[in-house]
C-alpha atoms as a PDB file:
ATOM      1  CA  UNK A   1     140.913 275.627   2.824  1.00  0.00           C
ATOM      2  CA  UNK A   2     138.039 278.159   2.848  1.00  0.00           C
ATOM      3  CA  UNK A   3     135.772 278.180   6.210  1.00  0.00           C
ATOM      4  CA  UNK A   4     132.327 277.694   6.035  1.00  0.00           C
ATOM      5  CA  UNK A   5     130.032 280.803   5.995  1.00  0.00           C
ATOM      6  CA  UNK A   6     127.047 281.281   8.470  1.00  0.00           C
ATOM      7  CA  UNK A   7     124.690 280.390   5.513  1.00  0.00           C
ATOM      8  CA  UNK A   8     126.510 277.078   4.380  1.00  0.00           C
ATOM      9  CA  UNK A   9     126.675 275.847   7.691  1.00  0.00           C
ATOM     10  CA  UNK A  10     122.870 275.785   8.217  1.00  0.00           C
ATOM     11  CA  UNK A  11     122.722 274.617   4.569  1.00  0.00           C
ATOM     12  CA  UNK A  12     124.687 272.120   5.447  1.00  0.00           C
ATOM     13  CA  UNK A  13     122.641 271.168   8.828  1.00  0.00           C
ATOM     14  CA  UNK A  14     119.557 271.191   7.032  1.00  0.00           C
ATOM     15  CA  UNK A  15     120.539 268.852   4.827  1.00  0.00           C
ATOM     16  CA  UNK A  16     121.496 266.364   7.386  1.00  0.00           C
ATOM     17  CA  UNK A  17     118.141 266.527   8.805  1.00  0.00           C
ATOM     18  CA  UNK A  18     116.242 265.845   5.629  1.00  0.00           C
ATOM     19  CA  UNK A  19     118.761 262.916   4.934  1.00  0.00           C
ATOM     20  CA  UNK A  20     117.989 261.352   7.938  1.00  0.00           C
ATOM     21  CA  UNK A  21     114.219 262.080   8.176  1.00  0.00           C
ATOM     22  CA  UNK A  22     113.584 260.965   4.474  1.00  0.00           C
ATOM     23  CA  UNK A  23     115.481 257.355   5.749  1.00  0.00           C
ATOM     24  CA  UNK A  24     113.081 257.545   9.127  1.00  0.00           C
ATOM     25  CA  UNK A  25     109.910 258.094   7.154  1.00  0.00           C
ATOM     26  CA  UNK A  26     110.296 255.467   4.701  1.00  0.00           C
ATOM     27  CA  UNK A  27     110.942 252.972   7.712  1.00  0.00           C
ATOM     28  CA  UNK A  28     107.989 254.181   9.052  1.00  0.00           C
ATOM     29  CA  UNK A  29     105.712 253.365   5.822  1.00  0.00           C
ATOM     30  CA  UNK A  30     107.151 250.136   5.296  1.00  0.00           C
ATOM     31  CA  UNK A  31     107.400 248.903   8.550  1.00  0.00           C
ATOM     32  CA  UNK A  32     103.213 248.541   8.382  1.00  0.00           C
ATOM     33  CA  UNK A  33     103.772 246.221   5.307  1.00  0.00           C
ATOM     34  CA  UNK A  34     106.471 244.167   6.124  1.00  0.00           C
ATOM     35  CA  UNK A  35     105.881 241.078   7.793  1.00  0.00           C
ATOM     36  CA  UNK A  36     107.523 240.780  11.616  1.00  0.00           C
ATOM     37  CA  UNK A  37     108.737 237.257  11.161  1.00  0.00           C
ATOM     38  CA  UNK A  38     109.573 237.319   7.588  1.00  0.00           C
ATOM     39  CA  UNK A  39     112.871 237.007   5.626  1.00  0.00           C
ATOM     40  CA  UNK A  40     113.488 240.733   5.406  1.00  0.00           C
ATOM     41  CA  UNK A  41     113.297 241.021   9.051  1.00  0.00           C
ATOM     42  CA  UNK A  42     115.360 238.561   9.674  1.00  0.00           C
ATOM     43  CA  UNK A  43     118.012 239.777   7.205  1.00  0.00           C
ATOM     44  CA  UNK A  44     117.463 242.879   8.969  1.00  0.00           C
ATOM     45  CA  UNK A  45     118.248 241.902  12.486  1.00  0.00           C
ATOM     46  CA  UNK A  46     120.924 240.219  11.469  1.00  0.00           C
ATOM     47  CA  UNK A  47     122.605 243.040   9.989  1.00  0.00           C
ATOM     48  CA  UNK A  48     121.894 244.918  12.985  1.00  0.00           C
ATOM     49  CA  UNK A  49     123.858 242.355  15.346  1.00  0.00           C
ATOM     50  CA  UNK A  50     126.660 242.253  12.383  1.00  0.00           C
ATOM     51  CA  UNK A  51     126.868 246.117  12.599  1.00  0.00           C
ATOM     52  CA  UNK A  52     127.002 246.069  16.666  1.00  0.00           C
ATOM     53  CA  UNK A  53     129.204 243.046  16.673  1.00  0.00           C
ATOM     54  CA  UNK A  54     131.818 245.089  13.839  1.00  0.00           C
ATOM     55  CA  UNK A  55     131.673 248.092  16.660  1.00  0.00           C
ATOM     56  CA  UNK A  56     132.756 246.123  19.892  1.00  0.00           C
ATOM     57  CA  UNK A  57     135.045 244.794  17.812  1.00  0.00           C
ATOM     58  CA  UNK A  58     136.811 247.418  16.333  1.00  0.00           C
ATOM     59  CA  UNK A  59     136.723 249.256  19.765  1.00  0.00           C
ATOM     60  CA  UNK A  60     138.109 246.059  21.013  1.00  0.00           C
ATOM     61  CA  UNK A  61     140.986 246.016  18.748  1.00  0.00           C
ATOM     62  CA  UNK A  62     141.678 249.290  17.901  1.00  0.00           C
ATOM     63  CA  UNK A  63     140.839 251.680  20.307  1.00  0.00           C
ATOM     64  CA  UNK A  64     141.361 255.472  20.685  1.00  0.00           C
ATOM     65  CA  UNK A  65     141.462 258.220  23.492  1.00  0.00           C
ATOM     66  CA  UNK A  66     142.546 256.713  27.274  1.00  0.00           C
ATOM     67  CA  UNK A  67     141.548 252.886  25.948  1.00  0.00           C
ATOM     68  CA  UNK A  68     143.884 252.518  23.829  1.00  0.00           C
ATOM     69  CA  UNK A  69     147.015 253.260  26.363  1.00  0.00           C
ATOM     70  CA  UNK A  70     145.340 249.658  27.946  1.00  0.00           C
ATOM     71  CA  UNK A  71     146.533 245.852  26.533  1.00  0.00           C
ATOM     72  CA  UNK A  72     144.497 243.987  24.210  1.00  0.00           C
ATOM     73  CA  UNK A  73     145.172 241.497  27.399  1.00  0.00           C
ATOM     74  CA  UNK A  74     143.226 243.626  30.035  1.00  0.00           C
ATOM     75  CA  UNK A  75     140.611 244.558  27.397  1.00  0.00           C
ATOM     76  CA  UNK A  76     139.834 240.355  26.362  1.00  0.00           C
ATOM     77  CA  UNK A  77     139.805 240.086  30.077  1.00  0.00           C
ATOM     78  CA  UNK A  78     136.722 241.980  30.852  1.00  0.00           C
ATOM     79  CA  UNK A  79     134.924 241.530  27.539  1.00  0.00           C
ATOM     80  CA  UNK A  80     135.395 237.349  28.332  1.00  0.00           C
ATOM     81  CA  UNK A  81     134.441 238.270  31.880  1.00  0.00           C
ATOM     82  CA  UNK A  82     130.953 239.960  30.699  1.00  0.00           C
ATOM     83  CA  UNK A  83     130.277 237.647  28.480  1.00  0.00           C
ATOM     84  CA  UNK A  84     130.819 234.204  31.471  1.00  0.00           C
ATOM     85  CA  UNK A  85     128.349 236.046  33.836  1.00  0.00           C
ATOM     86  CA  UNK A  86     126.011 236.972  30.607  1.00  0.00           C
ATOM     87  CA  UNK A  87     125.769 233.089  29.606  1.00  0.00           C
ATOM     88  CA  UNK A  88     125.541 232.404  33.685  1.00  0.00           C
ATOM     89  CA  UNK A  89     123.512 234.798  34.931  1.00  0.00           C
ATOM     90  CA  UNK A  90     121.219 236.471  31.700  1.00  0.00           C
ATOM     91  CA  UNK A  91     121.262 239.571  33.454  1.00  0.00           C
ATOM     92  CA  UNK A  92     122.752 242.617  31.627  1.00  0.00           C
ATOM     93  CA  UNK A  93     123.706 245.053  34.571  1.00  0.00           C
ATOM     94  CA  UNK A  94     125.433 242.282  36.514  1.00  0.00           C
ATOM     95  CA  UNK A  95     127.058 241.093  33.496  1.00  0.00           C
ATOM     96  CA  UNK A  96     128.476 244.721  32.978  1.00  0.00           C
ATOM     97  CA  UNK A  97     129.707 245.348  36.081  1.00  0.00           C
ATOM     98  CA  UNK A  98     131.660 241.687  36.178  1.00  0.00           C
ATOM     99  CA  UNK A  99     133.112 242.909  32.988  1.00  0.00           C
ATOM    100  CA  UNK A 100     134.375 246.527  34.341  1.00  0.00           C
ATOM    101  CA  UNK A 101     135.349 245.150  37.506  1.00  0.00           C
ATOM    102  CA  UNK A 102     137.476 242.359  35.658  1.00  0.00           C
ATOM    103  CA  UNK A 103     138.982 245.337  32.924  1.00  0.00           C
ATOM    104  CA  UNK A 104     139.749 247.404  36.245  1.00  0.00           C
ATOM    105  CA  UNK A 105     141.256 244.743  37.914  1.00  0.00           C
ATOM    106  CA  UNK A 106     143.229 243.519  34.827  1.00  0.00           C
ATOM    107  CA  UNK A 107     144.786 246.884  34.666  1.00  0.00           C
ATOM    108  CA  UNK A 108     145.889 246.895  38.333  1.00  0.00           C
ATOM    109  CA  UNK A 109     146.726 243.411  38.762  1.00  0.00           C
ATOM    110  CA  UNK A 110     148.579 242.415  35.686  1.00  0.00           C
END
């Protein structure tokens, strides 16, 4: 496999940052036009909570690096934890913390 050159690498960056500005741009025109509460909006937020939902998930399930020498046990253990002193408490720091201190103590208890 032939290495990039010093010219094809910024070629390469470049074109990252136009793909992504083009994207940022036209969210920024159509933003003004689009109404707030509309159906587009809402399809929109949705997809955003689908997208961060798919994420947790996924690191949930299948996770790499140090998580994944952990159970799927310890790990449903501190995501239920977060999520009892999120519906109790509607606090998101406090709800964090419950849910690392219940992972951590998952891992040393059980």
């Amino acid at each position: 496999m032939e290495e990039y050159g010093f010219f094809q690498s910024w070629a390469a960056v470049f074109c990252a940052i136009v793909g992504t500005v083009i994207w940022r741009i036209a969210g920024v025109v159509l933003a003004s036009h689009i109404p707030a509460d509309g159906p587009v909006m809402g399809w929109v937020n949705t997809m955003a909570y689908a997208m961060v939902s798919a994420v947790l998930l996924l690191i949930l399930v299948h996770p790499t690096g140090v998580l994944a020498t952990t159970g799927l046990d310890h790990r449903l253990i501190g995501l239920g934890a977060g999520l009892l002193a999120m519906f109790i408490s509607k606090r998101l720091i406090f709800s964090l913390l419950c849910g690392i201190s219940a992972f951590a103590l998952a891992i040393q208890l059980i």
